[in-house]
N, C-alpha and C. Protein backbone atom coordinates (compact mmCIF):
# COMPACT_ATOMS: atom_id res chain seq x y z
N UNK A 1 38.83 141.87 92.37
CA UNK A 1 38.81 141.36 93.72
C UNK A 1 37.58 140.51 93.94
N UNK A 2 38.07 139.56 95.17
CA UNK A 2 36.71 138.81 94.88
C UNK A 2 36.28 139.66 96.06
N UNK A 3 34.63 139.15 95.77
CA UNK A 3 33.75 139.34 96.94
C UNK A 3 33.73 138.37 97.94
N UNK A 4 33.34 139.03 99.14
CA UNK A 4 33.41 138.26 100.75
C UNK A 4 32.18 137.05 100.20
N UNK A 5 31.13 137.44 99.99
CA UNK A 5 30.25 136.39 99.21
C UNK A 5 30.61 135.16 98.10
N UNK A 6 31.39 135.34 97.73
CA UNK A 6 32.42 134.56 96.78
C UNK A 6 33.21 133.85 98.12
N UNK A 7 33.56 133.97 98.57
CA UNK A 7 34.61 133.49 99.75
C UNK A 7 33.77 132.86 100.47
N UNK A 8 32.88 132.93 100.88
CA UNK A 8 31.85 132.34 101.81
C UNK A 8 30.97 131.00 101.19
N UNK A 9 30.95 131.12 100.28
CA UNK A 9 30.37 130.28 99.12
C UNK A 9 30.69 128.74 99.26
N UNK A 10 29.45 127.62 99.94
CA UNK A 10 30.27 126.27 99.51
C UNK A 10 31.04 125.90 98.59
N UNK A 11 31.71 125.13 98.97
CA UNK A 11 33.49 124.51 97.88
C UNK A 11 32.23 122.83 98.01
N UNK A 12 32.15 121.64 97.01
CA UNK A 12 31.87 121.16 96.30
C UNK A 12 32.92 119.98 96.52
N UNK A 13 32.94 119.10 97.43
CA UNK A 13 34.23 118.07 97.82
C UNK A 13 33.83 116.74 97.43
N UNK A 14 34.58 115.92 96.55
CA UNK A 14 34.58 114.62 96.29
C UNK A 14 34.52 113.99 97.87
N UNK A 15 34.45 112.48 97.92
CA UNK A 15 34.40 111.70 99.22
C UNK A 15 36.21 111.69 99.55
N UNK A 16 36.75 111.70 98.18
CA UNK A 16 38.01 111.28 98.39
C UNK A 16 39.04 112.52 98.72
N UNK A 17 38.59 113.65 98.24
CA UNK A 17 38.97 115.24 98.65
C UNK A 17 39.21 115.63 99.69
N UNK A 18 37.93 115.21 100.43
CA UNK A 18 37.70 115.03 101.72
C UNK A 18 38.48 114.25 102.68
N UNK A 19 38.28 112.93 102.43
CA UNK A 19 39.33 112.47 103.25
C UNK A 19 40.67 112.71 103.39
N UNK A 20 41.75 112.90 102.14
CA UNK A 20 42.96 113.67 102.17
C UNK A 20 42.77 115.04 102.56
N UNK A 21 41.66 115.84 102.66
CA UNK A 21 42.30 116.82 103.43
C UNK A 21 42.11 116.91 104.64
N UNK A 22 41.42 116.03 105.48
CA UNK A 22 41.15 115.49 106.58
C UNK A 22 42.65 114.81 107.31
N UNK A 23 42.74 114.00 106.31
CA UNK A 23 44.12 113.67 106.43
C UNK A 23 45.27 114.02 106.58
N UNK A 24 45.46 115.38 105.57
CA UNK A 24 46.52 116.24 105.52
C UNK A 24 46.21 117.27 106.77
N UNK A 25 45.15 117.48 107.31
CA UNK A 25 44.88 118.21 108.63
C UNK A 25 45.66 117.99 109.81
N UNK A 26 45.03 116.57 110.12
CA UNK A 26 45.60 115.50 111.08
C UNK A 26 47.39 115.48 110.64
N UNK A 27 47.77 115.71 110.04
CA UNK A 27 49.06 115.38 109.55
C UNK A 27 49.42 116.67 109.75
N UNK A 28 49.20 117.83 109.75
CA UNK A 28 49.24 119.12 109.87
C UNK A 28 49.33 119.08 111.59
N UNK A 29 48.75 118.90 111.90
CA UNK A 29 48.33 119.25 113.74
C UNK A 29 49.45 117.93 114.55
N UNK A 30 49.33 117.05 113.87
CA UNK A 30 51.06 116.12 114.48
C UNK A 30 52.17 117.04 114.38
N UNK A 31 52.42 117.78 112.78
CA UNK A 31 53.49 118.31 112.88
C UNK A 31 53.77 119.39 113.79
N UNK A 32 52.52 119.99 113.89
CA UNK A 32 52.27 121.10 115.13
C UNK A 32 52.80 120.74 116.16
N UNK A 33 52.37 119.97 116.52
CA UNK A 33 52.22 119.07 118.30
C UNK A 33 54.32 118.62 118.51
N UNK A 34 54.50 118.07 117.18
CA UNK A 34 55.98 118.17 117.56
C UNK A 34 56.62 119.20 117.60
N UNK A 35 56.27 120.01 116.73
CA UNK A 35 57.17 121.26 116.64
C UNK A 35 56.74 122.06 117.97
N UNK A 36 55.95 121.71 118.85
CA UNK A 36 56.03 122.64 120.01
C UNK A 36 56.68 121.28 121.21
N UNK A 37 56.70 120.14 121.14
CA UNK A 37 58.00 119.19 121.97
C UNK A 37 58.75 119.54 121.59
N UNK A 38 59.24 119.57 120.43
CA UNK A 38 60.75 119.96 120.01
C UNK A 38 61.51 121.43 120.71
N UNK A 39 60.60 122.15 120.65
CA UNK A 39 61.21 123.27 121.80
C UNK A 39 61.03 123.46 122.30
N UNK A 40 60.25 122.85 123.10
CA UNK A 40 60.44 122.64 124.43
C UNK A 40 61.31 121.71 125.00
N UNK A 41 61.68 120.94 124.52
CA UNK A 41 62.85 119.88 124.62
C UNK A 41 64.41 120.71 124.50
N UNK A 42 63.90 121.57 123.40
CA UNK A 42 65.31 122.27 123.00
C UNK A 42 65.46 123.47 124.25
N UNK A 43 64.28 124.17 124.54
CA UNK A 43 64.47 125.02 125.86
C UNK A 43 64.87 124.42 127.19
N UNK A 44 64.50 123.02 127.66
CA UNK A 44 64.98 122.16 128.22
C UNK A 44 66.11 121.91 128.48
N UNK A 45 66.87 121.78 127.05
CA UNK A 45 68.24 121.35 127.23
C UNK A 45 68.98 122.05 127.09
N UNK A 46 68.76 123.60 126.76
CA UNK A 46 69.59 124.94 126.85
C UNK A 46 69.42 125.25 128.55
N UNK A 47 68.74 125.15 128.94
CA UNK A 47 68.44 125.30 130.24
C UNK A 47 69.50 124.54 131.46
N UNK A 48 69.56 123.18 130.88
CA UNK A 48 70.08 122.23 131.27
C UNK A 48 71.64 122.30 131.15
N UNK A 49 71.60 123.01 129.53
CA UNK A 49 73.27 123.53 129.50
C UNK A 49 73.65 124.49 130.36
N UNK A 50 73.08 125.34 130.37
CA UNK A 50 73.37 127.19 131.22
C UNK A 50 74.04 126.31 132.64
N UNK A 51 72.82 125.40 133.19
CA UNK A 51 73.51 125.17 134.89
C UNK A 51 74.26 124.34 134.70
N UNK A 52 74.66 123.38 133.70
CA UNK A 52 75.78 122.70 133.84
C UNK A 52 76.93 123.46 133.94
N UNK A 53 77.23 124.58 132.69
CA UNK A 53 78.14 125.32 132.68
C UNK A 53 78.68 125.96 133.42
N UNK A 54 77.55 126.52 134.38
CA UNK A 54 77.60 127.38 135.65
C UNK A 54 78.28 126.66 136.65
N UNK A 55 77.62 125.44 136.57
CA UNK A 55 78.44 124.75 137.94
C UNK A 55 79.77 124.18 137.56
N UNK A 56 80.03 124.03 136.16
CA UNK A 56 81.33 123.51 135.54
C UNK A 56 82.68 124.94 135.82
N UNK A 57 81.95 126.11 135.94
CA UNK A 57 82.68 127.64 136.22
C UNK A 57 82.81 127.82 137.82
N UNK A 58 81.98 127.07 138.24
CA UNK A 58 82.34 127.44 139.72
C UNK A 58 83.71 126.24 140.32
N UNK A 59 83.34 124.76 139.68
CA UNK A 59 84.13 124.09 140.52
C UNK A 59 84.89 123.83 139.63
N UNK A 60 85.12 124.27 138.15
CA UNK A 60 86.39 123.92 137.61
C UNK A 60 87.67 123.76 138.01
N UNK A 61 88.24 124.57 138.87
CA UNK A 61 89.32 124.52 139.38
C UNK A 61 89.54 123.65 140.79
N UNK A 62 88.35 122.80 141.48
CA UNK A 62 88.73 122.31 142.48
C UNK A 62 89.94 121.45 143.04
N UNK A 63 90.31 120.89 141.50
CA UNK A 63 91.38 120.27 142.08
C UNK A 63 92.96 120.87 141.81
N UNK A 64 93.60 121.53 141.54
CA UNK A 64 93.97 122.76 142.05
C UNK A 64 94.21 123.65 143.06
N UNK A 65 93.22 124.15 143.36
CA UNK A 65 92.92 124.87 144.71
C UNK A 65 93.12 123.46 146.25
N UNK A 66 92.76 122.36 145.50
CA UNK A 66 93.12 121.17 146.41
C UNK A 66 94.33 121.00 146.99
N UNK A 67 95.07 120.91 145.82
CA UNK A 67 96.46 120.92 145.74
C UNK A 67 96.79 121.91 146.31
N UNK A 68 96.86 123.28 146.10
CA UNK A 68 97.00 124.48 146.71
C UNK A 68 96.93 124.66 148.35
N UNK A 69 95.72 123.88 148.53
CA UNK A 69 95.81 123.79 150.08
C UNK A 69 96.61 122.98 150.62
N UNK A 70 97.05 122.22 150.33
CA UNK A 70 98.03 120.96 150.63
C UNK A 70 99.67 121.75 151.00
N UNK A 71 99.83 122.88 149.78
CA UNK A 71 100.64 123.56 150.22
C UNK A 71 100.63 124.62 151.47
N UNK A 72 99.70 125.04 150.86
CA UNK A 72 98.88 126.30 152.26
C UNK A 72 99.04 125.87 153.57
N UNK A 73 98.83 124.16 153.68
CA UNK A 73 98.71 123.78 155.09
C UNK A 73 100.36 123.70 155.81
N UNK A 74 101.38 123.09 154.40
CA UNK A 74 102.69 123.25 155.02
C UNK A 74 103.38 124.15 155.41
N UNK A 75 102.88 125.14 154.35
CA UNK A 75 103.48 126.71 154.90
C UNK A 75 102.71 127.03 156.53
N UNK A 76 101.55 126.79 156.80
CA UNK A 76 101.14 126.89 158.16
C UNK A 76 102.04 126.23 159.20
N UNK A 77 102.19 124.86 158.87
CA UNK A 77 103.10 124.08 160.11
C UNK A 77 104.17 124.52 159.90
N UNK A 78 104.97 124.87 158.85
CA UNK A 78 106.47 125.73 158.55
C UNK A 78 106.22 127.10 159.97
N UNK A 79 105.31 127.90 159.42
CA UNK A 79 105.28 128.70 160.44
C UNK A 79 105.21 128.64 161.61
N UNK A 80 104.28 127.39 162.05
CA UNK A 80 103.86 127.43 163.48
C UNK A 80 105.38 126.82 164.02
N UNK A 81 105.93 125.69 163.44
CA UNK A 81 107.04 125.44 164.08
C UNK A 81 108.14 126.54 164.40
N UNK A 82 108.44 127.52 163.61
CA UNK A 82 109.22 128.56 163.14
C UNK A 82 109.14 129.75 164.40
N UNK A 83 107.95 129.50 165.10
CA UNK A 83 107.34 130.62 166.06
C UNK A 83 107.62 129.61 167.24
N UNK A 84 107.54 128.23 167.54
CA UNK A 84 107.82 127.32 168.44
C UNK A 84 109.68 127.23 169.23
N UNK A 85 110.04 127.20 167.63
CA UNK A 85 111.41 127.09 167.63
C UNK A 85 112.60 128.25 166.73
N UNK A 86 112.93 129.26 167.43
CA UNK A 86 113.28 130.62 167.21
C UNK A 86 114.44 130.46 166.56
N UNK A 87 115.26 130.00 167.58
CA UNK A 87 116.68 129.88 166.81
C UNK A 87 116.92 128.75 165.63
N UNK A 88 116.07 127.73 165.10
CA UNK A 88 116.44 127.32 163.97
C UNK A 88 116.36 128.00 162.27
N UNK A 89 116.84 128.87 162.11
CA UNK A 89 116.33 129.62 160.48
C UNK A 89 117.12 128.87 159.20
N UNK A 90 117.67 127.86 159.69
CA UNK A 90 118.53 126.80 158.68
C UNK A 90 117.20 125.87 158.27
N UNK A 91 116.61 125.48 159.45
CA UNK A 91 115.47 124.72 159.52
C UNK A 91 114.18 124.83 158.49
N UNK A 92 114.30 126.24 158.71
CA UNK A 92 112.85 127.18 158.70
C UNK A 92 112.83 127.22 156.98
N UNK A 93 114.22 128.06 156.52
CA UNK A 93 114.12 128.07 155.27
C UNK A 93 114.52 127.27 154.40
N UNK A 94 114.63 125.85 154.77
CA UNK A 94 114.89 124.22 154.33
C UNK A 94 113.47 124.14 153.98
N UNK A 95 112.42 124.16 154.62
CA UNK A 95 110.59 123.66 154.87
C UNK A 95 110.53 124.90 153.44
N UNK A 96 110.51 126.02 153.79
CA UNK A 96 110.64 126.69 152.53
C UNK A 96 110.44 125.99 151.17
N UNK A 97 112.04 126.23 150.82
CA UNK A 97 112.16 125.54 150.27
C UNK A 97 111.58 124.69 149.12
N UNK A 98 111.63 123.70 150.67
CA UNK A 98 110.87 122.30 149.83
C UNK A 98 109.41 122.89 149.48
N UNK A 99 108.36 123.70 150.13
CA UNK A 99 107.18 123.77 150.01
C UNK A 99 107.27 124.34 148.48
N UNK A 100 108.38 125.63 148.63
CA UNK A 100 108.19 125.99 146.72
C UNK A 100 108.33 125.32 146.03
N UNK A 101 109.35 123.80 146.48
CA UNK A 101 109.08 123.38 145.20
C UNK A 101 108.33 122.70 145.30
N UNK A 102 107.32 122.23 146.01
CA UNK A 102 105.67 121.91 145.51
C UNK A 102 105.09 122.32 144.81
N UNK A 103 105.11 123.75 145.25
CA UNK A 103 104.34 124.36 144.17
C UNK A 103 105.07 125.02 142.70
N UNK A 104 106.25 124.42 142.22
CA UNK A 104 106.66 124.17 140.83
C UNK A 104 106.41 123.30 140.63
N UNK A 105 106.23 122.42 141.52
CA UNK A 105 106.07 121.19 140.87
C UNK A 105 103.95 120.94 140.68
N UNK A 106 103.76 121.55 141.20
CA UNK A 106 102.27 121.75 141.12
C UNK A 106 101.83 122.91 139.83
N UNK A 107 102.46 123.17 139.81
CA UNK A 107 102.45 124.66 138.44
C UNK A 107 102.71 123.66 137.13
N UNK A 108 104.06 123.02 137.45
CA UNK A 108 104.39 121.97 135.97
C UNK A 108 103.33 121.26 135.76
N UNK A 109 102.80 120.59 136.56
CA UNK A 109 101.69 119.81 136.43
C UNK A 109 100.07 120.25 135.69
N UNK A 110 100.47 121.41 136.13
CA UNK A 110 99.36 121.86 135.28
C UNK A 110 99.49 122.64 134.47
N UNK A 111 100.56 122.83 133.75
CA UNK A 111 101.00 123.28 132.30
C UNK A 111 101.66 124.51 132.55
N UNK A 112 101.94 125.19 133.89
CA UNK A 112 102.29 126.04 133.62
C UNK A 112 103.83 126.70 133.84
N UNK A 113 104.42 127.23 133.05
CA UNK A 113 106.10 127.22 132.88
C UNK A 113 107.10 128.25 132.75
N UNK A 114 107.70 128.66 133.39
CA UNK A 114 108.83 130.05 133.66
C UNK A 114 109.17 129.87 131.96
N UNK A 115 108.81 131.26 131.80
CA UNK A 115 109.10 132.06 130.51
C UNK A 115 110.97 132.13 130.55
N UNK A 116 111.87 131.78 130.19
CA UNK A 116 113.15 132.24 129.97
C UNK A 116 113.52 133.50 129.37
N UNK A 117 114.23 134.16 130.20
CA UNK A 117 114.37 135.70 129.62
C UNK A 117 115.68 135.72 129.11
N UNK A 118 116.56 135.90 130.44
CA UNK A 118 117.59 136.25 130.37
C UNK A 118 118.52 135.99 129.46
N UNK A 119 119.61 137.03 129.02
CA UNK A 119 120.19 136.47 127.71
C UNK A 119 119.44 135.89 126.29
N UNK A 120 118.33 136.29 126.55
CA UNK A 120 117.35 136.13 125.05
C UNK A 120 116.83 137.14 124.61
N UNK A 121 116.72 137.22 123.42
CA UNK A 121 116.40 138.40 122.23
C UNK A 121 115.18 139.15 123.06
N UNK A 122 114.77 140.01 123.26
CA UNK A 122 113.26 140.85 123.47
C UNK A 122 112.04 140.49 123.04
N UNK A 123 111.29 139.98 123.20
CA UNK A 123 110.23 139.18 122.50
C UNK A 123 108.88 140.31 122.94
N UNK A 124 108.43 141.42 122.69
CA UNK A 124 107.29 141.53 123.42
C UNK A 124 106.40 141.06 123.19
N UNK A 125 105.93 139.57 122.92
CA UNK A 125 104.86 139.11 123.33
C UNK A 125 104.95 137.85 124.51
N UNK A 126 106.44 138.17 124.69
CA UNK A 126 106.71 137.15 126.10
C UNK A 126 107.70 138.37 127.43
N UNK A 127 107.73 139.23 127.13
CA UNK A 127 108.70 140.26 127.76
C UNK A 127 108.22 141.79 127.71
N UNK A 128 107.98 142.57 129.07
CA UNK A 128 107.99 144.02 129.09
C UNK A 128 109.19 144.34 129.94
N UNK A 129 108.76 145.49 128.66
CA UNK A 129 110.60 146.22 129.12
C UNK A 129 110.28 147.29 130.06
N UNK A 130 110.89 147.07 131.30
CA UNK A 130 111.14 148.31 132.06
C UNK A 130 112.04 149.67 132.15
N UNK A 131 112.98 148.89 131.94
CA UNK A 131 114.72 149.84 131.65
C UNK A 131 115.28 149.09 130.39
N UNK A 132 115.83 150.46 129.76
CA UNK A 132 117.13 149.90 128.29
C UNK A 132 118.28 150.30 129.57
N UNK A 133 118.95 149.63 129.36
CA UNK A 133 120.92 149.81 129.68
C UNK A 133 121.64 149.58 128.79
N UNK A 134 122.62 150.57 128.46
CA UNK A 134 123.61 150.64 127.93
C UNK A 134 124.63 149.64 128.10
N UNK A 135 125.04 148.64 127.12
CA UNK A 135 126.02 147.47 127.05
C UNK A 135 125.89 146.92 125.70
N UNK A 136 127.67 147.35 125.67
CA UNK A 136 128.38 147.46 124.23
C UNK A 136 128.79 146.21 123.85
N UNK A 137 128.98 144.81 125.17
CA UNK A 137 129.19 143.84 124.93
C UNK A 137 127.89 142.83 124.61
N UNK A 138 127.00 143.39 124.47
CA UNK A 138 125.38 142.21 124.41
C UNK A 138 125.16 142.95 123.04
N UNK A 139 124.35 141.86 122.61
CA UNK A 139 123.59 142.44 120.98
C UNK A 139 122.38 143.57 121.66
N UNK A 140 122.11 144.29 120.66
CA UNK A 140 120.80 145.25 120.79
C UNK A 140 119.47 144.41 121.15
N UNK A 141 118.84 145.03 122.20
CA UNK A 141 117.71 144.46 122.24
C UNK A 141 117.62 142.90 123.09
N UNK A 142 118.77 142.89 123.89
CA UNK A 142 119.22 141.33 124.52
C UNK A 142 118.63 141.53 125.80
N UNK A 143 117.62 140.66 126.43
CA UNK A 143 117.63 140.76 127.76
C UNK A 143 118.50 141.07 128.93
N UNK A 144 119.07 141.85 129.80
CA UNK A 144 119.69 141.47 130.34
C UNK A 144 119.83 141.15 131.54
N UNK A 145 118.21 141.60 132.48
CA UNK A 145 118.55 141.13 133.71
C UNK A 145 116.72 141.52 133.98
N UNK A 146 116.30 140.21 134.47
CA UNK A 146 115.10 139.74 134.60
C UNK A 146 114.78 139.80 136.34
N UNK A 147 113.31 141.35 136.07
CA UNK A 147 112.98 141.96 136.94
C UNK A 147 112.13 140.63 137.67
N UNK A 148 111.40 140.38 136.86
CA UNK A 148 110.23 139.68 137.59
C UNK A 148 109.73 138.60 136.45
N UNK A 149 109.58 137.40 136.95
CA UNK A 149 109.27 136.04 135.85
C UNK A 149 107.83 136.34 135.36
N UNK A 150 108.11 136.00 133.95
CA UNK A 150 107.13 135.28 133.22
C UNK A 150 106.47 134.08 133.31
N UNK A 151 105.57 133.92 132.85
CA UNK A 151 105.02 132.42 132.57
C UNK A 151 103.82 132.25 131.47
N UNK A 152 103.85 130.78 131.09
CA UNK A 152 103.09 130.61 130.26
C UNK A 152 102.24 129.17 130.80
N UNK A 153 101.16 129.01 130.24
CA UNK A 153 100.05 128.01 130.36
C UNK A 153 99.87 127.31 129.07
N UNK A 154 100.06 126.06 129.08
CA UNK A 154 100.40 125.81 127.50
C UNK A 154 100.49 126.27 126.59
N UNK A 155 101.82 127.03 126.82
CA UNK A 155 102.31 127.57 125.72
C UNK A 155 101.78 128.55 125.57
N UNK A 156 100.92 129.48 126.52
CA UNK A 156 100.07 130.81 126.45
C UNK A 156 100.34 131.49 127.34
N UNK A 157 100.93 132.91 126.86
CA UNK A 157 101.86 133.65 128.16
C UNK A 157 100.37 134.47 128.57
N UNK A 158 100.89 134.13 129.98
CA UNK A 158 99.66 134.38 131.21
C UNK A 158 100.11 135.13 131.74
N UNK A 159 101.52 135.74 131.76
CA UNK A 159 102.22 137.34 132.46
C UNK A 159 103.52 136.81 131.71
N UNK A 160 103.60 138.01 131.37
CA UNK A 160 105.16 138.53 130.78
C UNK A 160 105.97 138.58 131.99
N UNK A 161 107.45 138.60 131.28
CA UNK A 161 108.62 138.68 132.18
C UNK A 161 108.86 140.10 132.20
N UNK A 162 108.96 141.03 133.18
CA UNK A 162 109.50 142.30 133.34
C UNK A 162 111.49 142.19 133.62
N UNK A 163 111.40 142.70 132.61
CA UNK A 163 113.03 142.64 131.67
C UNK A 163 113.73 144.35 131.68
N UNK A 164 115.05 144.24 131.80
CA UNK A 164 115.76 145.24 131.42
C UNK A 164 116.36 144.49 129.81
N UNK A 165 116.56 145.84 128.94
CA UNK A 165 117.08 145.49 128.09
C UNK A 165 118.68 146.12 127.20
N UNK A 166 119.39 145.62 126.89
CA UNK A 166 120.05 146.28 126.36
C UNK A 166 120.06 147.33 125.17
N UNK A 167 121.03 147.65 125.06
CA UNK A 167 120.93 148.71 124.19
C UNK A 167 122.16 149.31 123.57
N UNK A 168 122.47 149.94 122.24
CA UNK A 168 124.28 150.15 122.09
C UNK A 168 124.29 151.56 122.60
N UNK A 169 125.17 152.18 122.91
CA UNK A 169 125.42 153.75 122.89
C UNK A 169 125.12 154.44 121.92
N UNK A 170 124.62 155.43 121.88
CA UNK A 170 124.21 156.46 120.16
C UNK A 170 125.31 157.17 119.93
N UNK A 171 125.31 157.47 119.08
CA UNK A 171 126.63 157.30 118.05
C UNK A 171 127.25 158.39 118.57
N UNK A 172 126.21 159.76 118.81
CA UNK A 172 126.57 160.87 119.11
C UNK A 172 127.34 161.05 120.55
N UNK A 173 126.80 160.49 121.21
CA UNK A 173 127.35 160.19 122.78
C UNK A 173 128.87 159.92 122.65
N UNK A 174 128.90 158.43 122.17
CA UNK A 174 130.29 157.77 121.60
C UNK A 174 131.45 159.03 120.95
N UNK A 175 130.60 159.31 120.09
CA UNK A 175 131.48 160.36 119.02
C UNK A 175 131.86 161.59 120.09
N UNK A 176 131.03 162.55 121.03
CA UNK A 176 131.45 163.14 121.98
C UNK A 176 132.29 163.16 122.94
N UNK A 177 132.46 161.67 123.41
CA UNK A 177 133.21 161.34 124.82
C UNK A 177 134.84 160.91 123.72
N UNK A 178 134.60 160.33 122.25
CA UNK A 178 135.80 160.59 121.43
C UNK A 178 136.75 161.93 121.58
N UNK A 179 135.85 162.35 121.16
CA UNK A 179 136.42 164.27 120.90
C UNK A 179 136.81 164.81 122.42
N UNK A 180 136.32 164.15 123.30
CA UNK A 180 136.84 165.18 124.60
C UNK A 180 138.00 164.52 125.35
N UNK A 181 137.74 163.04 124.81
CA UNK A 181 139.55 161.91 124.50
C UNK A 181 140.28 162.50 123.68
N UNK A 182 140.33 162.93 122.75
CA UNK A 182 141.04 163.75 121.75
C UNK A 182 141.82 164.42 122.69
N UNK A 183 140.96 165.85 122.83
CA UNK A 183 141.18 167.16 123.01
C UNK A 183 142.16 166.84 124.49
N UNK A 184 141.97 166.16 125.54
CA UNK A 184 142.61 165.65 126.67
C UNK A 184 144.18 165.36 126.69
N UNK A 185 144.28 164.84 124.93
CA UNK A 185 145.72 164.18 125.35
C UNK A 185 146.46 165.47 124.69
């Protein structure tokens, strides 16, 4: 090991030693000096990201909800007229109507699209099953009567369709209500 006296000991520098490491110092303390802009620049612009994002999460949907009100407001005058004028309900559910289909037509527009059930195979990743029913005329496993719609968002189911499904009779059932046809005649 060396001694602290050994360590302490003048070092012996050419003119030219000297200046490169003078040099390489100065070249040392630039790189310093950037490497603390640099992140601070980089904390800067993470910073800069966070509230963009934030405010990109709050008003993402404004135009949308725009649209949305546009409907909101017709369903209001639908109503107010509806409370004005009693006896028209031909009227009333004409304004209807038309307002839903604004808002299909405001749903299409923004990608989003009635899942088709009915009469289609069981899919559970587009369909929950509530009830099996018995029906000998549908294939196994066939939709057959669509509780409540599905939908999807390009092409990304955002709620399943609540479905009844079919189902055949079990064999045993069948084979029982046989035998007590039998035994009858």
């Amino acid at each position: 090991m060396e001694d602290k006296k050994d360590q302490e000991k003048p070092v012996a520098l050419t003119q030219e030693e000297l200046i490169k490491l003078k040099a390489d110092a100065a070249k040392a303390q630039e790189n310093w000096d950037k490497l603390v802009r640099l992140q601070a620049d980089f904390d800067n612009a993470r910073k800069r990201w966070e509230k963009q994002r934030s405010e990109f999460t709050l008003f993402a949907n404004e135009d949308l909800l725009c649209d949305i009100l546009a409907i909101v407001d017709d369903l209001e005058r639908s109503v107010e007229l509806s409370r004005e004028k009693h006896e028209d309900h031909e009227a009333f559910l004409k304004g209807v109507e038309m307002i839903l289909a604004h808002l299909h037509d405001l749903l299409k527009k923004n990608g989003v699209s009635c899942i088709q059930a009915k009469g289609k195979c069981f899919d559970p990743n587009r369909h929950e099953a509530l009830m099996q029913v018995e029906k000998d005329d549908l294939p196994e496993n066939t939709v057959v009567e669509e509780m409540q719609k599905g939908y999807t968002l390009n092409d990304r189911v955002i709620r399943t369709s609540k479905v009844q499904v079919s189902r055949k009779k079990k064999a045993a059932e069948t084979s029982t209500k046989e035998d007590k046809n039998q035994t009858e005649v």
